[in-house]
N, C-alpha and C. Protein backbone atom coordinates (compact mmCIF):
# COMPACT_ATOMS: atom_id res chain seq x y z
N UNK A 1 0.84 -1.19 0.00
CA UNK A 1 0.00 0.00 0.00
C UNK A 1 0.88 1.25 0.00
N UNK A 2 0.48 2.10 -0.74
CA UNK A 2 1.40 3.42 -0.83
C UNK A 2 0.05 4.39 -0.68
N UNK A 3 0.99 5.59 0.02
CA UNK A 3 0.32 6.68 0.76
C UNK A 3 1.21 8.06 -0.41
N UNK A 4 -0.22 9.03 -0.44
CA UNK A 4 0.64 10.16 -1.13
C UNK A 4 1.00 11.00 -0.26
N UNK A 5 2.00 11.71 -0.57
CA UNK A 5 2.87 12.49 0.40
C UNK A 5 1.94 14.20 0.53
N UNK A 6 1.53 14.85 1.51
CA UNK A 6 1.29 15.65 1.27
C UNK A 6 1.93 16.85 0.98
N UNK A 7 1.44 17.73 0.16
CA UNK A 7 1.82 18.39 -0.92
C UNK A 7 2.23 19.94 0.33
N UNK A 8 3.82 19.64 -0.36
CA UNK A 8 4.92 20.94 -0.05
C UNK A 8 4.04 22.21 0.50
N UNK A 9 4.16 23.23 1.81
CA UNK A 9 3.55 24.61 1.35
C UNK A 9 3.75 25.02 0.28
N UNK A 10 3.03 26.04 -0.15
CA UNK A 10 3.98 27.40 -1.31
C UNK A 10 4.40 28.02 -0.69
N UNK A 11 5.80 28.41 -0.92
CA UNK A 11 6.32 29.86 -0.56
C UNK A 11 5.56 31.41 -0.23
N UNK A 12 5.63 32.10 0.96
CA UNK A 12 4.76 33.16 0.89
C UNK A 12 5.54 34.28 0.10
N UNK A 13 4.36 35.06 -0.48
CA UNK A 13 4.73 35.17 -1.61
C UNK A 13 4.45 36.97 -1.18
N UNK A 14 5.69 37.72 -1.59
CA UNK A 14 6.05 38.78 -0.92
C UNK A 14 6.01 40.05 -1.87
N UNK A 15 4.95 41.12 -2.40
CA UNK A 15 5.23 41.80 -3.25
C UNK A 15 5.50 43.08 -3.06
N UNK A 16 6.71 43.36 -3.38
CA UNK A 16 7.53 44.80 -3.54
C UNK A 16 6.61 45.95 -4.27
N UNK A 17 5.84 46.47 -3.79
CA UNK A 17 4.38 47.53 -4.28
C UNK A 17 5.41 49.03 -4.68
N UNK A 18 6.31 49.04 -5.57
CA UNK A 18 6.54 50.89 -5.21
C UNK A 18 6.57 51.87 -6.46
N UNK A 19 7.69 52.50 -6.70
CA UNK A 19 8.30 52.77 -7.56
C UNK A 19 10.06 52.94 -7.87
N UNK A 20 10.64 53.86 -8.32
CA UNK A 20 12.00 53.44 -9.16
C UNK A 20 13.04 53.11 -7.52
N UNK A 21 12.58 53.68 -6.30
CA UNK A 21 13.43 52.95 -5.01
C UNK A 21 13.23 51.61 -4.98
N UNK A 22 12.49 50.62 -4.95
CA UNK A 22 12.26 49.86 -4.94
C UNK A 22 12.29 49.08 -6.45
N UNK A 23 12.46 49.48 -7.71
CA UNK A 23 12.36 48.50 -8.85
C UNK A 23 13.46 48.40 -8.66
N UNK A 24 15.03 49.15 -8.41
CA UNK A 24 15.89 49.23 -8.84
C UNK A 24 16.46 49.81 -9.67
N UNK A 25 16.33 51.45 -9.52
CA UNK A 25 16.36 51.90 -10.81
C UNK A 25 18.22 52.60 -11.10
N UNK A 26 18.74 52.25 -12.38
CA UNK A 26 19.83 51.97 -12.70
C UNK A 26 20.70 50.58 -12.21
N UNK A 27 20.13 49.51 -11.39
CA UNK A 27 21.07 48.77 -11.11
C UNK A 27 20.65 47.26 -11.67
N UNK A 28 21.69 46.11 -11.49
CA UNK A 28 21.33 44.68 -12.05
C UNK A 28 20.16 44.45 -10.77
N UNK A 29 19.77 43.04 -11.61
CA UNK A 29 18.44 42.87 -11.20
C UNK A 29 18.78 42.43 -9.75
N UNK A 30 19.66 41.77 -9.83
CA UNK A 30 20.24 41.07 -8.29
C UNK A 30 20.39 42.00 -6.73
N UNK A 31 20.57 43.40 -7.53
CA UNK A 31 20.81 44.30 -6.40
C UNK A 31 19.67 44.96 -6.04
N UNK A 32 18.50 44.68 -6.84
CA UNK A 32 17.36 45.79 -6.52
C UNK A 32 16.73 45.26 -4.89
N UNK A 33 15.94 45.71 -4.33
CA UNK A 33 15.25 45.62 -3.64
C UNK A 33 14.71 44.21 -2.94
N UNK A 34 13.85 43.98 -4.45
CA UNK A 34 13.09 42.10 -4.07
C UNK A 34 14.20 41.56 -3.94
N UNK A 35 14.91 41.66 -4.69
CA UNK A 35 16.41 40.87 -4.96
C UNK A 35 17.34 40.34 -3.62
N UNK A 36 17.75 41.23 -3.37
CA UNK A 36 17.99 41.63 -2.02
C UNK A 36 17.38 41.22 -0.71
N UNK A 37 16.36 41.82 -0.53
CA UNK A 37 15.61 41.20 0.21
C UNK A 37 15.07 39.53 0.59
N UNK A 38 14.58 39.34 -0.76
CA UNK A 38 14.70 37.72 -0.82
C UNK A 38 15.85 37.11 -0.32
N UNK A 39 16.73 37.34 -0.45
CA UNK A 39 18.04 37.03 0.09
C UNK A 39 18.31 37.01 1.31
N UNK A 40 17.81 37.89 1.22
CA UNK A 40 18.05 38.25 3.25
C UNK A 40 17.18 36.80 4.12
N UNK A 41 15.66 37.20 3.25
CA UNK A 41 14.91 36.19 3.81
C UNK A 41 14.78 34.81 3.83
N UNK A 42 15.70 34.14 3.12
CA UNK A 42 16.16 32.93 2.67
C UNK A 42 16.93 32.58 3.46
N UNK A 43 17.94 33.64 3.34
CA UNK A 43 19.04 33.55 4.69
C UNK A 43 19.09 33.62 6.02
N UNK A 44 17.83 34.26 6.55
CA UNK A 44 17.10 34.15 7.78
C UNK A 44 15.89 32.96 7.76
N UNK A 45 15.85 31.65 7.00
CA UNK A 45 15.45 30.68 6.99
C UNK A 45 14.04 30.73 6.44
N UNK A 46 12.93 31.24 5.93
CA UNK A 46 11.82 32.00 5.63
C UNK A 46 11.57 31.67 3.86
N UNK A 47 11.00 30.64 3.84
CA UNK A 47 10.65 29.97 2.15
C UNK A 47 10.09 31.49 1.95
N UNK A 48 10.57 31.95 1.11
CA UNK A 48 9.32 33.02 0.68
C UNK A 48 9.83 33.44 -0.56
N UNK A 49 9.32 34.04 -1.51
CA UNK A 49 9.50 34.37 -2.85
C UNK A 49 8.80 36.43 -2.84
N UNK A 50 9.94 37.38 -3.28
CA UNK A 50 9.61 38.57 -3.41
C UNK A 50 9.50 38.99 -4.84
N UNK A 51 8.66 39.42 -5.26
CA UNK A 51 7.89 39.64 -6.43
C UNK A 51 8.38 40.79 -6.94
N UNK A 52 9.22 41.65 -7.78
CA UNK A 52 9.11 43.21 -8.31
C UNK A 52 8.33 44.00 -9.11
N UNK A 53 7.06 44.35 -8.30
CA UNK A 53 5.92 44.84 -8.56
C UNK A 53 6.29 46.76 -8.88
N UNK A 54 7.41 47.03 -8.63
CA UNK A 54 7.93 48.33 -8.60
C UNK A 54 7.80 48.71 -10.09
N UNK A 55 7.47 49.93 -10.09
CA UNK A 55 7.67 50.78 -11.49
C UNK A 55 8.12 52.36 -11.55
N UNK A 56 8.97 52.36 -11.94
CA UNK A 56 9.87 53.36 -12.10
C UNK A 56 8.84 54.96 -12.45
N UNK A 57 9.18 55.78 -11.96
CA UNK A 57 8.40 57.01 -12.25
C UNK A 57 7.06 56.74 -11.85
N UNK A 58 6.43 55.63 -10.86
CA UNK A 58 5.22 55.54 -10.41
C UNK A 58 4.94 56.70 -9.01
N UNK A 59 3.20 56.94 -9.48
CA UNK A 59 3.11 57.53 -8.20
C UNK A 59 1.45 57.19 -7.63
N UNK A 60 0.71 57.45 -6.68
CA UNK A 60 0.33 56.41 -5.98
C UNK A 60 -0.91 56.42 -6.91
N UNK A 61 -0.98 57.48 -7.91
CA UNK A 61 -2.46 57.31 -8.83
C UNK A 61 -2.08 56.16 -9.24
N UNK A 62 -1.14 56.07 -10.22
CA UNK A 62 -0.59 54.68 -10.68
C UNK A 62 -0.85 53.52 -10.34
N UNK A 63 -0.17 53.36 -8.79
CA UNK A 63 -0.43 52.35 -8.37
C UNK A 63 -2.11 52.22 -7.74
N UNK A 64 -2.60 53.00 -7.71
CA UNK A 64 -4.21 52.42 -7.56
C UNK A 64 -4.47 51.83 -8.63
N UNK A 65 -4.19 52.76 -10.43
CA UNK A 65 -4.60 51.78 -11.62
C UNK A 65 -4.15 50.77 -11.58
N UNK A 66 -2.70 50.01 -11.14
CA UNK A 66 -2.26 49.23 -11.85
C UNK A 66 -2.20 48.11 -10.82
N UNK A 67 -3.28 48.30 -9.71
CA UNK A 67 -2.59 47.04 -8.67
C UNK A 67 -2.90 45.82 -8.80
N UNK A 68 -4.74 45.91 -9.58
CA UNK A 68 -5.20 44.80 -9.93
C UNK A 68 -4.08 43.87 -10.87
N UNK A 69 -3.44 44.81 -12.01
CA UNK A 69 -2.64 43.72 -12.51
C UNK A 69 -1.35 43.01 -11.53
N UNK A 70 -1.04 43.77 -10.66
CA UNK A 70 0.43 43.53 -10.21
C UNK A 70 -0.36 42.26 -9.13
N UNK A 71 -1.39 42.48 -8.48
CA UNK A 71 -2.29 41.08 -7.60
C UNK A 71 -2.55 39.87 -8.35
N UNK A 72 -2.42 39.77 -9.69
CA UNK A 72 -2.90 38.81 -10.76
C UNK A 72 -2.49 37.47 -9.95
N UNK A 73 -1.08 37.42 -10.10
CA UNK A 73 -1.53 35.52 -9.27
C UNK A 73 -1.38 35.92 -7.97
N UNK A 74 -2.01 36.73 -7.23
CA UNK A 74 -1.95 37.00 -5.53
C UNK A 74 -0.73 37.52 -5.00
N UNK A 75 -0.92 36.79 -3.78
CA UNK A 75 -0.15 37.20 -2.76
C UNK A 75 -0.49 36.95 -1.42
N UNK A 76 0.57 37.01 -0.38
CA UNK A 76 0.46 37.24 0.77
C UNK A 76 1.04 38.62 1.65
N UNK A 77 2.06 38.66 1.50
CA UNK A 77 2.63 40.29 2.12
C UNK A 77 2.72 41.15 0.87
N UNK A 78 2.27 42.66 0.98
CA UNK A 78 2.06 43.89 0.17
C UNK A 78 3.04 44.57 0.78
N UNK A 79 4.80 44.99 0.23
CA UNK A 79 5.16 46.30 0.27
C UNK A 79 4.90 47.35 -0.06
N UNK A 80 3.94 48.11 0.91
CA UNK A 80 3.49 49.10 0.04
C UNK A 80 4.82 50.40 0.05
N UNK A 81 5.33 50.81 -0.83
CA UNK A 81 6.80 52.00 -1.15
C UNK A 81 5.83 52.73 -2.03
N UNK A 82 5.19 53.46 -2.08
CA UNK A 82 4.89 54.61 -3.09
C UNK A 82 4.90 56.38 -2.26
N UNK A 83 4.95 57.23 -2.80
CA UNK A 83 4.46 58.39 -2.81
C UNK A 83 5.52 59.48 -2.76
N UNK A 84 6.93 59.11 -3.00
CA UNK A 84 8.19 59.87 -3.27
C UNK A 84 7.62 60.76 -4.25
N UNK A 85 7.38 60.10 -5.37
CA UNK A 85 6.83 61.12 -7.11
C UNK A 85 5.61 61.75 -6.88
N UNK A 86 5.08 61.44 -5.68
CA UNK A 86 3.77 62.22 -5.71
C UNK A 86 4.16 63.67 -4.86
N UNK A 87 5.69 63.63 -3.83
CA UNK A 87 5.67 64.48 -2.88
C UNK A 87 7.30 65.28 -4.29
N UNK A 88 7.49 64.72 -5.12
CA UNK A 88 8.26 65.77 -5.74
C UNK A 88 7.81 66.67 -7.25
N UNK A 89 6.34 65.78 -7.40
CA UNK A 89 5.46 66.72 -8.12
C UNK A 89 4.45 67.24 -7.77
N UNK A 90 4.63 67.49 -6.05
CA UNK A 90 3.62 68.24 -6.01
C UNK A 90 2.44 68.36 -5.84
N UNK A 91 2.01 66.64 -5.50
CA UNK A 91 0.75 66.58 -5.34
C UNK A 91 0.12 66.83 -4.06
N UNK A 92 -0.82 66.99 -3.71
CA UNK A 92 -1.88 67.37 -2.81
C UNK A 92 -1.78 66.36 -1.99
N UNK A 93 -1.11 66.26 -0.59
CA UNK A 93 -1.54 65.27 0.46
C UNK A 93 -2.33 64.46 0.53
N UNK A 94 -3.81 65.71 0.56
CA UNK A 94 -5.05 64.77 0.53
C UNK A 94 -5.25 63.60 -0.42
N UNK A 95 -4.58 64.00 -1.91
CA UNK A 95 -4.21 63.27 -3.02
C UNK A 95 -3.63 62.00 -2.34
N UNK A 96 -2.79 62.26 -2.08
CA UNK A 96 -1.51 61.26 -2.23
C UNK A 96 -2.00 59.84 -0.80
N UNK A 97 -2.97 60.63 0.08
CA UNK A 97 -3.61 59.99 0.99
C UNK A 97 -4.76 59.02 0.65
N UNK A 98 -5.36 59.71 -0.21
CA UNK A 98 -6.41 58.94 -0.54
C UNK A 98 -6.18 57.84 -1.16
N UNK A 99 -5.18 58.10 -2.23
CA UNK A 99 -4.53 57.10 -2.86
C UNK A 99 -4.10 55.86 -1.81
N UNK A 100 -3.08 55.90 -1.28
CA UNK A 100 -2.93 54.70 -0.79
C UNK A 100 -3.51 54.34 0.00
N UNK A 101 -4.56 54.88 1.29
CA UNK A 101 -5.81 54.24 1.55
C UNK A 101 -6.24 53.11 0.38
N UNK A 102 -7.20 53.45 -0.72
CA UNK A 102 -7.49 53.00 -1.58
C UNK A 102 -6.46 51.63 -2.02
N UNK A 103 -5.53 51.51 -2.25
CA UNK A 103 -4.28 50.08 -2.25
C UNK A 103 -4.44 49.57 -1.16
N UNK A 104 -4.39 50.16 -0.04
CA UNK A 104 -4.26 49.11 0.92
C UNK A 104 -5.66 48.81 1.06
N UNK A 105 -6.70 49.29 1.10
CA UNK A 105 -7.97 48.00 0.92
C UNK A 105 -8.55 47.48 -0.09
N UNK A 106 -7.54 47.78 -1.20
CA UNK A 106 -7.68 46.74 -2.49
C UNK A 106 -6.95 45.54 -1.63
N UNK A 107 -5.93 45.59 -1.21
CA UNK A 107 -4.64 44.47 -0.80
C UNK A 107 -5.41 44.09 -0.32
N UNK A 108 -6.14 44.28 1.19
CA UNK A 108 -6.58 43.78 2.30
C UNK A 108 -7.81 42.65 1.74
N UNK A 109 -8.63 43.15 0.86
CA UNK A 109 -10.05 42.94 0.26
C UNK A 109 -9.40 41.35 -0.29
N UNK A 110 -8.09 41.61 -1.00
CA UNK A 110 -8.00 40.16 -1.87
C UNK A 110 -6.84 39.35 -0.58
N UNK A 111 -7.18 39.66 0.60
CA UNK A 111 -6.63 38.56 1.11
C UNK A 111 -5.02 38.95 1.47
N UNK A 112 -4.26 39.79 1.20
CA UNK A 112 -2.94 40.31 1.41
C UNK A 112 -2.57 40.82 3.03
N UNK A 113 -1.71 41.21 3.82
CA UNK A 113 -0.90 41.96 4.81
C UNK A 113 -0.57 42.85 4.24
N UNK A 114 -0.68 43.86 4.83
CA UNK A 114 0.43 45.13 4.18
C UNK A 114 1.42 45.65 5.24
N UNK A 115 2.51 46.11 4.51
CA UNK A 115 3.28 47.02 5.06
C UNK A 115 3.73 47.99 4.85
N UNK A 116 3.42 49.19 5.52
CA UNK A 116 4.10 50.55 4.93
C UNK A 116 5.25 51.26 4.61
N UNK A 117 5.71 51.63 3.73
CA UNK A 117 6.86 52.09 4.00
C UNK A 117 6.81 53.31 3.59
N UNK A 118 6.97 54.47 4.64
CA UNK A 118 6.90 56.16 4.59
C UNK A 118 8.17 56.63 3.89
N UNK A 119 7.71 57.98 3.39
CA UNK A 119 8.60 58.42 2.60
C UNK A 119 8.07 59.89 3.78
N UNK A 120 9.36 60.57 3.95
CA UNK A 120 9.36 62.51 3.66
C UNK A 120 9.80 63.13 2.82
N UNK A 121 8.98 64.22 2.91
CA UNK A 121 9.20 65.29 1.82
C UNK A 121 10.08 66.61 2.14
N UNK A 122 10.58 66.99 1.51
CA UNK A 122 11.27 68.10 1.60
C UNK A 122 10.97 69.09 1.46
N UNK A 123 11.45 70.41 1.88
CA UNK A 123 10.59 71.84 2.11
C UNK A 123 10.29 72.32 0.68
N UNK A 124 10.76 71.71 -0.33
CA UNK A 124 10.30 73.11 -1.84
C UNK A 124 8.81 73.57 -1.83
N UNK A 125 7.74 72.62 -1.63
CA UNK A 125 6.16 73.30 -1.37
C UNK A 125 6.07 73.62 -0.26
N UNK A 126 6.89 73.82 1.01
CA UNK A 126 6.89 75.07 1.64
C UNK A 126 6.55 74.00 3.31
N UNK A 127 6.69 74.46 4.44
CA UNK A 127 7.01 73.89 5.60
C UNK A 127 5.17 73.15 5.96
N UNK A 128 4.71 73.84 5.55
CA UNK A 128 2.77 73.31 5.80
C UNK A 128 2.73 71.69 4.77
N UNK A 129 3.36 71.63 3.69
CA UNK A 129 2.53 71.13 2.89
C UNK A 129 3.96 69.82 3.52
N UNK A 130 4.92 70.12 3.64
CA UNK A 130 5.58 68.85 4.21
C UNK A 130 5.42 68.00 5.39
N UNK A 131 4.94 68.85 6.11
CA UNK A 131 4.06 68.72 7.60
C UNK A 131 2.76 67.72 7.35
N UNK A 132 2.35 67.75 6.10
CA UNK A 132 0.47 67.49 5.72
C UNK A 132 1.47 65.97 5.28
N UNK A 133 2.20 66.25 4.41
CA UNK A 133 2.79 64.90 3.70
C UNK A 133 3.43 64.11 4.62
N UNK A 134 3.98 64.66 5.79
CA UNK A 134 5.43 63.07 6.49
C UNK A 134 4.05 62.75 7.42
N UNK A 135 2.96 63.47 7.96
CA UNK A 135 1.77 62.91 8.84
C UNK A 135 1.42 61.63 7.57
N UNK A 136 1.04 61.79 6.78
CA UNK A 136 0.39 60.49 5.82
C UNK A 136 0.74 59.45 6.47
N UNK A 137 1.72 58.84 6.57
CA UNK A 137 2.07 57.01 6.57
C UNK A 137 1.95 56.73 7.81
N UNK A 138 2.55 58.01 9.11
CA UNK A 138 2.33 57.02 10.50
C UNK A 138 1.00 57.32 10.74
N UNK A 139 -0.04 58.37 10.43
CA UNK A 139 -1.74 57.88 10.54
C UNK A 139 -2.34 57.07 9.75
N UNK A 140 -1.75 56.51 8.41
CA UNK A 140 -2.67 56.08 7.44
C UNK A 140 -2.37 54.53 8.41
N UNK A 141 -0.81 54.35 9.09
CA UNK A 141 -0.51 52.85 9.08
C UNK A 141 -1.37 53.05 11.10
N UNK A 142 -1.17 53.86 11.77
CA UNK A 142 -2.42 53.91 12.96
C UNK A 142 -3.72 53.54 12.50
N UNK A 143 -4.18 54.27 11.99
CA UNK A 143 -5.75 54.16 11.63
C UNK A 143 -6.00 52.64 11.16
N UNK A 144 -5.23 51.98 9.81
CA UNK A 144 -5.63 50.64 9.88
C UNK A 144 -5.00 49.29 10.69
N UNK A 145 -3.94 50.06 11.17
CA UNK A 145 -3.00 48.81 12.15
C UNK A 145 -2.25 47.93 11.41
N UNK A 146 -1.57 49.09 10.50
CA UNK A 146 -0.84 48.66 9.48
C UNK A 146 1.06 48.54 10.14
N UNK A 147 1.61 47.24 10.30
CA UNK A 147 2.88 47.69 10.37
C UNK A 147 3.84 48.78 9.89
N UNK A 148 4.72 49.74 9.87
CA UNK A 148 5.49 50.56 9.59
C UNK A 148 6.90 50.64 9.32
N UNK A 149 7.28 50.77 8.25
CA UNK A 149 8.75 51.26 8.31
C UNK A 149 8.89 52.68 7.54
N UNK A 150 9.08 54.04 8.72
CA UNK A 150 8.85 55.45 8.56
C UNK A 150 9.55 55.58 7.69
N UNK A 151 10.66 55.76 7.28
CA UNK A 151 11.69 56.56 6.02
C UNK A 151 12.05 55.33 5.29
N UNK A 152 11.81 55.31 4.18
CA UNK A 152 12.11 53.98 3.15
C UNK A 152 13.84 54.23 3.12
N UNK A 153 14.26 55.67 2.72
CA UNK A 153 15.47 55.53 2.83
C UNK A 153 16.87 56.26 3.72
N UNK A 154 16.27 55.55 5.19
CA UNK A 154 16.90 55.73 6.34
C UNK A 154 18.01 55.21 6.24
N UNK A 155 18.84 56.13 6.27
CA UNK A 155 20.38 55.86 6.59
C UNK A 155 21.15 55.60 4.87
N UNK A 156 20.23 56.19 4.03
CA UNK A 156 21.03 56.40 2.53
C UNK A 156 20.68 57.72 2.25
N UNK A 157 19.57 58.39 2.02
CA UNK A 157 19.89 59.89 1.62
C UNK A 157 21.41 60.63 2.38
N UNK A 158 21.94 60.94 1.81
CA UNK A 158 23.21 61.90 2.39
C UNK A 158 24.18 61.19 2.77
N UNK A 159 24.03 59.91 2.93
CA UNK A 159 25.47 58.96 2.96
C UNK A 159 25.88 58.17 2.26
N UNK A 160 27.25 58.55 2.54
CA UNK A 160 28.79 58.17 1.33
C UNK A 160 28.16 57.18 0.79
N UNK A 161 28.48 56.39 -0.27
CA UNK A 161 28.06 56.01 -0.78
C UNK A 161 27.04 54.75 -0.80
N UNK A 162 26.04 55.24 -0.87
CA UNK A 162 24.40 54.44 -0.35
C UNK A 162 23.34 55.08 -2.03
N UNK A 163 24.04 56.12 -2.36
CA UNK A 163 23.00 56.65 -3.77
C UNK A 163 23.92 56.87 -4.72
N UNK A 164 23.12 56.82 -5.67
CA UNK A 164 23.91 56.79 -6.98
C UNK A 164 23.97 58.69 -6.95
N UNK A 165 24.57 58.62 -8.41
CA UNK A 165 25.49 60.11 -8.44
C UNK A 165 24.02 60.68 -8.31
N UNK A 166 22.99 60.69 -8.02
CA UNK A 166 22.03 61.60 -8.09
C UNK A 166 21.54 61.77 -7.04
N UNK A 167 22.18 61.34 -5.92
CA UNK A 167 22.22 61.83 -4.30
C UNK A 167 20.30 61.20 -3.89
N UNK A 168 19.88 60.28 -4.82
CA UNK A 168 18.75 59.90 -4.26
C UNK A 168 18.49 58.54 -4.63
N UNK A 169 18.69 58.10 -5.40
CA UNK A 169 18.23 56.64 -5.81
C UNK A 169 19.72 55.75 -5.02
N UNK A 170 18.89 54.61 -4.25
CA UNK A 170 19.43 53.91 -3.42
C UNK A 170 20.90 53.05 -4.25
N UNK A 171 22.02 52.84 -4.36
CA UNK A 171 23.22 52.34 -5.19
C UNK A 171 23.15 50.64 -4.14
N UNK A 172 23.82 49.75 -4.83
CA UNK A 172 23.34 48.45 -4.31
C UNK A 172 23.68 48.26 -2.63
N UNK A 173 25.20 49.24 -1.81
CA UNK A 173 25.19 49.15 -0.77
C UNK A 173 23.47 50.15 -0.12
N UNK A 174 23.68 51.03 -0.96
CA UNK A 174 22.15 51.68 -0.25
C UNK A 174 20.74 50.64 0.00
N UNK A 175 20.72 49.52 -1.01
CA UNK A 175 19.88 49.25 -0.95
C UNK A 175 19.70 47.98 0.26
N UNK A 176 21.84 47.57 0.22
CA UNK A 176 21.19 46.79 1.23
C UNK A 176 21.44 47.06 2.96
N UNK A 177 21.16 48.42 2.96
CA UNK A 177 20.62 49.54 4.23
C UNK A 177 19.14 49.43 4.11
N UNK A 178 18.73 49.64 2.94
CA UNK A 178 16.95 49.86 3.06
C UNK A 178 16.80 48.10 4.08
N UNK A 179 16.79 47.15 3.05
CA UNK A 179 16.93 45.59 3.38
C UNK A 179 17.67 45.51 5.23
N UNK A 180 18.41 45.93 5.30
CA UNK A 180 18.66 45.85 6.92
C UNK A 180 17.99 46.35 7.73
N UNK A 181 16.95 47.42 7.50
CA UNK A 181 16.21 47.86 8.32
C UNK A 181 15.04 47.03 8.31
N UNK A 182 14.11 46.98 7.54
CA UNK A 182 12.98 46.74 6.61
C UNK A 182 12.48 44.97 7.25
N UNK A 183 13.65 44.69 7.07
CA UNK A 183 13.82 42.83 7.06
C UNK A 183 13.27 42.53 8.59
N UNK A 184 13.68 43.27 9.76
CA UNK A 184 12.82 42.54 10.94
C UNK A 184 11.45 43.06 10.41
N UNK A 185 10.63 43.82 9.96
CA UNK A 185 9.57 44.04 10.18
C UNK A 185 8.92 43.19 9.31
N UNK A 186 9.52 42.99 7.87
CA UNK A 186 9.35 42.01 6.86
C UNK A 186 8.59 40.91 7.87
N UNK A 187 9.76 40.41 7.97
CA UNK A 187 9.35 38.75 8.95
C UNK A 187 9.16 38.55 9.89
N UNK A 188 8.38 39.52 11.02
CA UNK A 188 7.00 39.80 11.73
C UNK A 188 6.13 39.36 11.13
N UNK A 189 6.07 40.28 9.81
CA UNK A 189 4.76 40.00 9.28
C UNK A 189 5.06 38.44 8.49
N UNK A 190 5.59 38.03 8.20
CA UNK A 190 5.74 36.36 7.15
C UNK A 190 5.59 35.37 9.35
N UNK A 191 5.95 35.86 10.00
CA UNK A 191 5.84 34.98 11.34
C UNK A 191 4.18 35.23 11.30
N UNK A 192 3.45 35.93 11.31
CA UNK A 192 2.03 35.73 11.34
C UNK A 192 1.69 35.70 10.59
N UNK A 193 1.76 35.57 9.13
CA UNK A 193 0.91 34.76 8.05
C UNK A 193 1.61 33.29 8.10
N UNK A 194 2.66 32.82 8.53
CA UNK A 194 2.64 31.33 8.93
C UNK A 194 2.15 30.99 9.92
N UNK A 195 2.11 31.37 11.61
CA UNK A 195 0.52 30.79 12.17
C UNK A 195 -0.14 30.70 11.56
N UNK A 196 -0.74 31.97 10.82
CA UNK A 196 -2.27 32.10 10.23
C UNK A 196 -2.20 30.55 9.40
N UNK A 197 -1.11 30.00 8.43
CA UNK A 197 -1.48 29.02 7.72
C UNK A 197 -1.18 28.04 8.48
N UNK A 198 -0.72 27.56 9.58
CA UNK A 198 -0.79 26.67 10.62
C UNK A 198 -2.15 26.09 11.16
N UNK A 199 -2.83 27.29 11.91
CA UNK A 199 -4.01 27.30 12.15
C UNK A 199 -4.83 27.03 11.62
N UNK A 200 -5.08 27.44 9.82
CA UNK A 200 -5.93 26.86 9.60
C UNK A 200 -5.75 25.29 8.85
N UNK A 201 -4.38 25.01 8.65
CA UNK A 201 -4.11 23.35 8.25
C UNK A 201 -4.97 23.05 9.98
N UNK A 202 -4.88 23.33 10.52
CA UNK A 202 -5.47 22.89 11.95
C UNK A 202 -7.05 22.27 11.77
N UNK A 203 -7.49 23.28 10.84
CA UNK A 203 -9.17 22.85 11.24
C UNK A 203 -9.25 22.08 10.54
């Protein structure tokens, strides 16, 4: 008599939500973000697979159009990284708020975790409107009880070399500063979507 073996988990499946900080913009694919990260998380023992859902010059209108496609075969954890391009063109807080509200209960609706990752803005629209913008991510991530990681790129703006010659886009040591911070909060959240799939192999 032979017994079938039951069938492997899937990998949780981790998607990098942003724009050009997160696609990787100017570098090989290996150094971007998912890249990186996956790595980390592999290496901290954690089956999981990170997706590069990032698009370069995105801003969070964008990513409201385009999330349905980037959800196509699912998911379990949502990086949400957007709203840099929305706070250097200028858009309207309220804008840029509503917007990712709106993603994160698309994410939530199809079954996803999210996690935030805040961006600040800098004074050129003037000390009020930066004030309206760095409030966004730690109330948007209060209000739904969304995990947080405040500055996406803590500890690379302004240091030696962490950005490429354009003193803003993360260079591969920068990126793996974003990834050293990012990564405990990462796998918090992958530690409770594995109970969650524990529990329910349970019932």
């Amino acid at each position: 008599m032979t017994f079938a073996r039951p069938a492997a988990a899937e990998p949780l499946r981790v998607v990098a939500f942003g724009d050009s900080l997160s696609a990787g913009f100017q570098l090989p694919a290996d150094a971007a973000f998912p890249a990186q990260l996956e790595a980390r998380l592999k290496n901290d023992g954690y089956d999981a697979r990170v997706v590069n859902a990032a698009v370069s010059g995105d801003t969070t209108r964008g990513g409201v159009s385009r999330l349905s496609y980037a959800l196509r075969d699912g998911g379990d954890l949502l990086i949400l990284e957007l709203g840099a391009n929305d706070m250097l063109l200028g858009f309207e807080p309220a804008v840029t708020r509503a917007n990712l509200e709106k993603i994160v209960s698309t994410a939530q609706e199809r079954g996803l975790d999210v996690l935030l990752a805040g961006m600040l803005a800098n004074a050129n629209f003037g000390e009020d409107h930066k004030k309206s913008f760095d409030a966004i991510f730690p109330e948007l991530a209060a209000r739904r009880g969304l995990p947080l990681y405040p500055f996406f790129l803590d500890g690379v703006v302004g240091e030696k070399g962490m950005t490429l010659v354009d003193g803003l886009h993360p260079s591969r040591a920068g990126v793996a500063r974003i990834v050293a911070g990012v990564a405990p909060l990462v796998e918090k959240s992958l530690d409770s979507l594995q109970s969650k799939r524990r529990e329910a192999a349970q019932r």
